[in-house]
Protein backbone atom coordinates (compact mmCIF):
# COMPACT_ATOMS: atom_id res chain seq x y z
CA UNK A 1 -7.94 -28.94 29.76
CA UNK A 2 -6.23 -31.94 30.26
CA UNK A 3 -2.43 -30.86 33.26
CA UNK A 4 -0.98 -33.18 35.64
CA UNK A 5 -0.26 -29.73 37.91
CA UNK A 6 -2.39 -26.50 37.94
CA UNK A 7 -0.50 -24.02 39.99
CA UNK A 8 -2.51 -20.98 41.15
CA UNK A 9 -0.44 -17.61 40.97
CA UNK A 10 1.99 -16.74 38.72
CA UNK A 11 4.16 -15.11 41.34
CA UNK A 12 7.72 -15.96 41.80
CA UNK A 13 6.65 -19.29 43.85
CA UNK A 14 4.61 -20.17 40.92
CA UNK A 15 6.95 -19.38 38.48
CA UNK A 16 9.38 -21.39 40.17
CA UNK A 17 7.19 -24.25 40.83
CA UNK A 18 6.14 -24.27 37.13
CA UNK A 19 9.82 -24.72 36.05
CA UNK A 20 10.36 -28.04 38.41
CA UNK A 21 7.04 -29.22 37.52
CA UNK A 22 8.25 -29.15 33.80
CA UNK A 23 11.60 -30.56 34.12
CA UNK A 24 10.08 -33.46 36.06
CA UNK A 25 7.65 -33.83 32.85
CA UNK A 26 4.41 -32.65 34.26
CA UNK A 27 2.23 -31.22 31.86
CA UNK A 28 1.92 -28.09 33.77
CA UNK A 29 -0.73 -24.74 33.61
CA UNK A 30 -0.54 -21.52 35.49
CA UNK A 31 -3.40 -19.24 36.73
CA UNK A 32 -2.88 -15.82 37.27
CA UNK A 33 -5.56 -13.21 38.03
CA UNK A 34 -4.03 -10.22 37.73
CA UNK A 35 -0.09 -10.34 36.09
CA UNK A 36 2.47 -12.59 35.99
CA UNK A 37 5.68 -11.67 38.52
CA UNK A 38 2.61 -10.87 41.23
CA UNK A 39 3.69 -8.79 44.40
CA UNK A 40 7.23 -9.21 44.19
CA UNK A 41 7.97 -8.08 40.92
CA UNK A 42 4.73 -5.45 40.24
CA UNK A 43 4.29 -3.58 43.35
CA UNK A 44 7.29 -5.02 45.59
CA UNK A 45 10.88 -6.09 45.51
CA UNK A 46 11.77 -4.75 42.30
CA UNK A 47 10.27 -1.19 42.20
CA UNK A 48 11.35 -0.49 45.74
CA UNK A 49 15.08 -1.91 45.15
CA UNK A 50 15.07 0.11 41.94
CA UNK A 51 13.76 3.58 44.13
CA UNK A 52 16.60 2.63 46.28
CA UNK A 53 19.15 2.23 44.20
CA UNK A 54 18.34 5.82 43.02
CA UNK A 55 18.40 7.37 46.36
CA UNK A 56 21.71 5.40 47.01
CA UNK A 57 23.33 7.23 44.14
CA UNK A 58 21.57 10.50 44.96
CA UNK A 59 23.26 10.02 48.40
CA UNK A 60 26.33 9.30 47.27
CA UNK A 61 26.13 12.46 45.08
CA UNK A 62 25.59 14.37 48.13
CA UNK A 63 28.46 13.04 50.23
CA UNK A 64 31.21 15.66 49.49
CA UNK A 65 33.63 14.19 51.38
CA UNK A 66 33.58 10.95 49.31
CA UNK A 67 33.17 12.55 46.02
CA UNK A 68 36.63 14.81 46.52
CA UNK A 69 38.16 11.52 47.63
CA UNK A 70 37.29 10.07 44.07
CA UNK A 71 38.54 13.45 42.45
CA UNK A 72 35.09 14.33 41.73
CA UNK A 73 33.55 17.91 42.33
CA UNK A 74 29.82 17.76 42.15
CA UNK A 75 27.92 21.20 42.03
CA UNK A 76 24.26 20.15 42.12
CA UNK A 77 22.00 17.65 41.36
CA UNK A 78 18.92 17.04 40.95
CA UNK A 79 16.06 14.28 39.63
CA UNK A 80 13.60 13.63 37.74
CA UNK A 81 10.68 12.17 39.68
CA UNK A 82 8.76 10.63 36.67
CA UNK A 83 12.09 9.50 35.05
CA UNK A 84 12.37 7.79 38.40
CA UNK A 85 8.85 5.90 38.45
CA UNK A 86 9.30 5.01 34.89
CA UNK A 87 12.46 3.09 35.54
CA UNK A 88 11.00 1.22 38.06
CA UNK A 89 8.15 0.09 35.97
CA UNK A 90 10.31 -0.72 33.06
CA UNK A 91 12.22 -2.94 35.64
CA UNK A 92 9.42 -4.90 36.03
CA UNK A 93 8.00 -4.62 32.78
CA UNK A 94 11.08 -6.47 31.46
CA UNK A 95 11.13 -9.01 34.40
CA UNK A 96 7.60 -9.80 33.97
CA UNK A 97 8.06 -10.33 30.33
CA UNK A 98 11.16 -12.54 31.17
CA UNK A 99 9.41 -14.72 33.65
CA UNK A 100 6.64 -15.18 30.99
CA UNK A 101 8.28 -15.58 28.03
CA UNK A 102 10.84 -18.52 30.14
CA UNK A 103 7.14 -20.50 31.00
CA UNK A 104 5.86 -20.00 27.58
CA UNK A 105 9.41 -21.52 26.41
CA UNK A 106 9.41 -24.65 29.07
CA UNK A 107 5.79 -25.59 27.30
CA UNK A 108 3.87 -23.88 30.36
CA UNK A 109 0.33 -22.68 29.91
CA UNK A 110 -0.61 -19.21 31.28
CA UNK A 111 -4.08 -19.35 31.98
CA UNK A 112 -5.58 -15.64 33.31
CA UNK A 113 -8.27 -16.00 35.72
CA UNK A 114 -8.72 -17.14 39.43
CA UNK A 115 -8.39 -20.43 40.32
CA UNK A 116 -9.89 -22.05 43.82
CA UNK A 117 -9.23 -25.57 45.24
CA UNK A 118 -12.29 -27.51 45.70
């Protein structure tokens, strides 16, 4: 393999830093271990904004007050916990595939293993 910059991690930072790299015309390769988005997108930020914005609107639901104001009468409600999970993983099933498929598109390899500075 022949890059000028070999970026370990193909979290958001690396993903970002792959993008610059490119448009300053670095031949440019990514290593990634586990997934691309890493933390952030997998197991972080994204699933736990996307739980949120559930319980947000479950909240809201509940707030009686507020719904009358709106001219809305709300009997019950209820969820669907699995429903919930597997909107969160879609969320970052489709961001991961975004961040990848923009790399792939800028010319950027994605290399999967674990890379160490020596």
């Amino acid at each position: 393999f022949d890059y000028d910059l070999v970026i370990i991690g193909a979290g958001v930072g690396g993903h970002g830093a792959a993008l610059h790299a490119v448009e300053e015309g670095l031949k440019t390769a990514i290593i990634e271990g586990d997934v691309v988005g890493g933390t952030c997108v997998n197991r972080g930020c994204v699933p736990s904004k996307a739980l949120l914005a559930v319980s947000g609107r479950m909240r809201e639901l509940h707030d009686e007050h507020h719904m009358k104001s709106l001219g809305l009468q709300v009997s019950s409600t209820g969820y669907d916990r699995q429903a919930v999970a597997d909107h969160a993983n879609n969320l970052a099933s489709k961001i991961r595939s975004n961040l990848t498929n923009s790399m792939k598109a800028m010319g950027v390899d994605i290399l999967t293993g674990f890379g160490k500075i020596v």
